[in-house]
C-alpha atoms as a PDB file:
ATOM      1  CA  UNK A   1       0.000   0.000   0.000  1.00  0.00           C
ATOM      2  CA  UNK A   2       1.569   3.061  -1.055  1.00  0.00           C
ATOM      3  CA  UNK A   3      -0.320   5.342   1.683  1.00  0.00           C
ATOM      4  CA  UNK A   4      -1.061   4.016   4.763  1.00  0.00           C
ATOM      5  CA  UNK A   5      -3.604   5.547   6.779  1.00  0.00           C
ATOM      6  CA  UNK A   6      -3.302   5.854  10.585  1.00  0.00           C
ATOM      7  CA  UNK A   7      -5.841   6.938  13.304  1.00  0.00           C
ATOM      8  CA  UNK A   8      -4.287   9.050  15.938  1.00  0.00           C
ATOM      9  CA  UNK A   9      -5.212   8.464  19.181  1.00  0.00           C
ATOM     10  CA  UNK A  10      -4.807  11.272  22.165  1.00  0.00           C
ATOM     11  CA  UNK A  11      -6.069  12.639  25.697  1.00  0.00           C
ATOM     12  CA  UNK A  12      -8.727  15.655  24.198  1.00  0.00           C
ATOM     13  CA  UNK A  13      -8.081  17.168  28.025  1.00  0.00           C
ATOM     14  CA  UNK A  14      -4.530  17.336  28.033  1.00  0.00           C
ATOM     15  CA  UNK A  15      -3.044  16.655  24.244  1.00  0.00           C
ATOM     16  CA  UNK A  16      -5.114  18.278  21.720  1.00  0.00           C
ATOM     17  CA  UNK A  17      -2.750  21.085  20.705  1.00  0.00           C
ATOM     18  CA  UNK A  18       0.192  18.208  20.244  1.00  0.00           C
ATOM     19  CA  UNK A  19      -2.368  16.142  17.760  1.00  0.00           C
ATOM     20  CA  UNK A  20      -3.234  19.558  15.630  1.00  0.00           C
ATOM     21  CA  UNK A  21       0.912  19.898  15.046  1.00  0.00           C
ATOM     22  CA  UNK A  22       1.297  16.301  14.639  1.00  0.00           C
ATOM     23  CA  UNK A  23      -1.896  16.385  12.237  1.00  0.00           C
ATOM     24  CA  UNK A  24       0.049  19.272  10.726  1.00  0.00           C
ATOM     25  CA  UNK A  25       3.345  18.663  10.256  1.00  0.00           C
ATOM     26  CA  UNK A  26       2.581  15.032   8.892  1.00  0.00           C
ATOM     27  CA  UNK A  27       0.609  16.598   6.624  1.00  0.00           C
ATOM     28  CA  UNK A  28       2.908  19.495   5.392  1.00  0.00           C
ATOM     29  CA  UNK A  29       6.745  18.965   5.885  1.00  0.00           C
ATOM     30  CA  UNK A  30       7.408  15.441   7.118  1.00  0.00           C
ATOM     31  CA  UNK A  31       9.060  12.621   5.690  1.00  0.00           C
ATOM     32  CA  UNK A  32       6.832   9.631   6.775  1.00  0.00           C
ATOM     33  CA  UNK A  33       4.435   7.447   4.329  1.00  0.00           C
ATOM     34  CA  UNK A  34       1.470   7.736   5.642  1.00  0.00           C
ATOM     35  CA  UNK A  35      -2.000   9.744   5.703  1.00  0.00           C
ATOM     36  CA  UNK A  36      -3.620  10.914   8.602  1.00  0.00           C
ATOM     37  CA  UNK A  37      -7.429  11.092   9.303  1.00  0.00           C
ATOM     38  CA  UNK A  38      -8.121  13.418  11.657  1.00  0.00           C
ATOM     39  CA  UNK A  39     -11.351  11.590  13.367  1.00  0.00           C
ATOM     40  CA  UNK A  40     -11.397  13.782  16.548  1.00  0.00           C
ATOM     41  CA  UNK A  41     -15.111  13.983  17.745  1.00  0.00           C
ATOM     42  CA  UNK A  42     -16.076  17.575  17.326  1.00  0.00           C
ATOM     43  CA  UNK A  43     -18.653  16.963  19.978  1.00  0.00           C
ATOM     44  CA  UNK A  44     -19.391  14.948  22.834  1.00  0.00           C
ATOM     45  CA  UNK A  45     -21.426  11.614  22.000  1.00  0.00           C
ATOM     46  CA  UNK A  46     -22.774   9.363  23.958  1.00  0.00           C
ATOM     47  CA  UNK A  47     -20.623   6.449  24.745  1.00  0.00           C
ATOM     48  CA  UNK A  48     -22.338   3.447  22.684  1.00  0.00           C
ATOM     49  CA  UNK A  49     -22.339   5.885  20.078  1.00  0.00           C
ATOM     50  CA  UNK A  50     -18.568   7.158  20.375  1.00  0.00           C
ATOM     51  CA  UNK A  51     -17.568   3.632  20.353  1.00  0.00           C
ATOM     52  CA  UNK A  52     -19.796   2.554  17.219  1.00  0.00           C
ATOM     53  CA  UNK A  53     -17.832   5.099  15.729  1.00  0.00           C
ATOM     54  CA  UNK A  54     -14.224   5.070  16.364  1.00  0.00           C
ATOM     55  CA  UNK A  55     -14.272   1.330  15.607  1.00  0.00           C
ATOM     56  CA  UNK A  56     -16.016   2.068  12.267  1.00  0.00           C
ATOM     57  CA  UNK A  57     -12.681   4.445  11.548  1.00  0.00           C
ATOM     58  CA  UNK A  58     -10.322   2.344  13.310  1.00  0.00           C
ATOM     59  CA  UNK A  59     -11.320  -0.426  11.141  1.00  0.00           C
ATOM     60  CA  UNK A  60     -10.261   1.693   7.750  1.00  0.00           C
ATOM     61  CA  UNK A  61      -6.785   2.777   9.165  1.00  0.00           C
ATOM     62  CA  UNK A  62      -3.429   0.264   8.965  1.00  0.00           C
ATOM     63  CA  UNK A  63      -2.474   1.843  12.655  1.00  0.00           C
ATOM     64  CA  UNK A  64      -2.850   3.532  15.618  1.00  0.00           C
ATOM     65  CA  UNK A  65      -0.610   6.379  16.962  1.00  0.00           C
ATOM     66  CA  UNK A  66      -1.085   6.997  20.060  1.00  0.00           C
ATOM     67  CA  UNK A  67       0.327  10.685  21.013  1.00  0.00           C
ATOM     68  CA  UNK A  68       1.514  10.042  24.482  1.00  0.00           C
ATOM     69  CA  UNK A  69       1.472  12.861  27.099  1.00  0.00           C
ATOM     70  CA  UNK A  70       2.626  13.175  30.742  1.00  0.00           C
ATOM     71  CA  UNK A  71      -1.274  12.321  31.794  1.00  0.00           C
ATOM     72  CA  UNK A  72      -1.840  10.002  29.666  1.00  0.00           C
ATOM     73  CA  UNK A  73      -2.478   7.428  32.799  1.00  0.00           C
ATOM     74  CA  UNK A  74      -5.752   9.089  33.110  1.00  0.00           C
ATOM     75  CA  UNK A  75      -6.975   8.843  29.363  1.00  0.00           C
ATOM     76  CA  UNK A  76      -9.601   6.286  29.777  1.00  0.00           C
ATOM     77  CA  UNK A  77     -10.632   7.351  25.998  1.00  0.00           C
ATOM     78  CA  UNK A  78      -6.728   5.933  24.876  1.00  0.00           C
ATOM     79  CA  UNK A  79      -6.918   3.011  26.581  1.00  0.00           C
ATOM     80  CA  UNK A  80     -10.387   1.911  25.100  1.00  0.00           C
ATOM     81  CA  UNK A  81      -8.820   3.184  21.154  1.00  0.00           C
ATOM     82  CA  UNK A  82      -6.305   1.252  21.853  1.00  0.00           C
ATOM     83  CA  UNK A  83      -8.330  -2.055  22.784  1.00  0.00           C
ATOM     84  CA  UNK A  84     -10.024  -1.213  19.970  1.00  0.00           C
ATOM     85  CA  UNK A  85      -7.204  -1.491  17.505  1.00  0.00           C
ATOM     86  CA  UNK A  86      -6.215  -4.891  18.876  1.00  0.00           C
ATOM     87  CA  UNK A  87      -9.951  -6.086  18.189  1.00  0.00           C
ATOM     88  CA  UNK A  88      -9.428  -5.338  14.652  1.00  0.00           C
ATOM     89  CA  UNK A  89      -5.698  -6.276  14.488  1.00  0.00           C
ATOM     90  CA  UNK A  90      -4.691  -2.607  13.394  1.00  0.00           C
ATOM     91  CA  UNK A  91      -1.093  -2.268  14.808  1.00  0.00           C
ATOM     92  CA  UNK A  92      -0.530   0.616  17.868  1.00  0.00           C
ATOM     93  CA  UNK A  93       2.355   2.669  18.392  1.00  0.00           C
ATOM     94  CA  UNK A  94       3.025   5.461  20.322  1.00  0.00           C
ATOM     95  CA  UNK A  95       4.865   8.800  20.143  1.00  0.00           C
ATOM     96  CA  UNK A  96       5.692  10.714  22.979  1.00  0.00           C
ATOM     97  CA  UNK A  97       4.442  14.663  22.845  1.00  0.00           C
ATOM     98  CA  UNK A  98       4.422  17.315  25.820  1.00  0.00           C
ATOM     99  CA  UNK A  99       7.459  16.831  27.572  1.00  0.00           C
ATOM    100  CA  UNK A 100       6.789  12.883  28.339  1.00  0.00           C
ATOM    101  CA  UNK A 101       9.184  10.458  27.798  1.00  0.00           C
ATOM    102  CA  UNK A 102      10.010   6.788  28.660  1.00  0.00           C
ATOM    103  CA  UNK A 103       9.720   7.608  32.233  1.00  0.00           C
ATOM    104  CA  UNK A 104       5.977   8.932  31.190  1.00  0.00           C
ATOM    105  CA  UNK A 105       3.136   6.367  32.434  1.00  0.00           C
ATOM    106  CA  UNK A 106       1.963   5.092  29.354  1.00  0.00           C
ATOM    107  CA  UNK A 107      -1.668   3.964  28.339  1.00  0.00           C
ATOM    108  CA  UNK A 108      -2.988   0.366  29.041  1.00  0.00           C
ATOM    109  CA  UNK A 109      -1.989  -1.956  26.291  1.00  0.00           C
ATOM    110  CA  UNK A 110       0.756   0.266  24.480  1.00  0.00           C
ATOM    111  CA  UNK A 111       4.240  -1.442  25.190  1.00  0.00           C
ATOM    112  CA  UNK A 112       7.281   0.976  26.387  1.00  0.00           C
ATOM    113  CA  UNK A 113       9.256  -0.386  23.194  1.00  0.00           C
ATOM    114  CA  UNK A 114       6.332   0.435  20.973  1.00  0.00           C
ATOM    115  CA  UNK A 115       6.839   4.058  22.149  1.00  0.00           C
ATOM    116  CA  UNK A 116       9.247   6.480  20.662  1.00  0.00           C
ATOM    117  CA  UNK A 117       9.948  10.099  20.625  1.00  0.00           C
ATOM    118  CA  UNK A 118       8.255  12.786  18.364  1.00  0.00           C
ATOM    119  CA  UNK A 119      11.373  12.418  15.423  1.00  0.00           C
ATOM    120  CA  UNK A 120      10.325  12.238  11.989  1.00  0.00           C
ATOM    121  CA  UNK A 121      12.936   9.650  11.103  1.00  0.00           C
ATOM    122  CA  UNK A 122      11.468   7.289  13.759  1.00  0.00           C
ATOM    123  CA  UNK A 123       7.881   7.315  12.781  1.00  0.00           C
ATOM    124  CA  UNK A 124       8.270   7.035   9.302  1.00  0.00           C
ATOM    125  CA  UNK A 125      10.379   3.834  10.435  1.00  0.00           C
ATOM    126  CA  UNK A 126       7.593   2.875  12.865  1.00  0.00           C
ATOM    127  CA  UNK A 127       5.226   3.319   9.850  1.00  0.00           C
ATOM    128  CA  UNK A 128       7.265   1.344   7.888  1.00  0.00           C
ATOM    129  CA  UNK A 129       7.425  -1.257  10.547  1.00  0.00           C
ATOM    130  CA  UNK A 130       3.606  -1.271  11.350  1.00  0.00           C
ATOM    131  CA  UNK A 131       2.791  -2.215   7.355  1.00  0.00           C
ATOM    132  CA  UNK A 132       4.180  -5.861   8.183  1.00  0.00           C
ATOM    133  CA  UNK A 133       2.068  -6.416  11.177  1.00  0.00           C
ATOM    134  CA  UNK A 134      -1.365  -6.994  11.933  1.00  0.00           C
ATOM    135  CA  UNK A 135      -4.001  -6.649   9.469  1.00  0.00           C
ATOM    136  CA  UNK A 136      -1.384  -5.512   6.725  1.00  0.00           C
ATOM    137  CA  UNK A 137       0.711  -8.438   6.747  1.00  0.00           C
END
């Protein structure tokens, strides 16, 4: 596939202005192979409804990004994405964003060496890498 498409995951409370210059940059100056969607509800939904959803556009991506910030251990929202993206066999990965790093608590069910920092270079890798799993292989 010559443009993979990848649903990005984030905490709305404490991440949103990360995802808008992640949305942004990946969409403008970077180097990585991949589209981004941005599926941010613009409202609040109920939750059978907000679930319905995001698995509907989870199940059209090749992966998950999760941008991971320092309170991302709250993020109940992440956590259910990123069950989500298992269900379907979409691979995760996560970048970190807002001053977190790999001493940052991370989300339930994305792995520390899943998780790398915001470098163009190492997503388009992790892009790369996420092709051959899952669903895509």
């Amino acid at each position: 596939m010559s443009d993979p498409r990848a649903f990005v995951s984030f905490d709305f409370d404490h991440n949103e202005l990360s995802k808008i210059l992640f949305v942004g940059q990946a969409k403008s100056d970077s180097p990585t192979p991949f589209t981004i969607h941005d599926w941010s509800s613009k409202t609040a939904l109920p939750q059978a409804e907000w679930e319905r959803l995001i698995k509907m556009k989870m199940a059209s991506t090749n992966m998950c990004i999760v941008l991971v910030g320092p309170s991302m251990a709250t993020a109940t929202g992440v956590v259910k994405e990123i069950e989500m993206a298992k269900d379907l066999d979409v691979p995760v990965f996560g970048v970190y964003v807002d001053g977190a790093s790999s001493s940052s608590a991370l989300p339930g069910g994305l792995q520390r060496n899943r998780t790398i920092a915001w470098r163009w270079n190492l997503i388009a890798a992790a892009v790369d890498q996420m092709m051959g799993e899952g669903k895509n292989a």
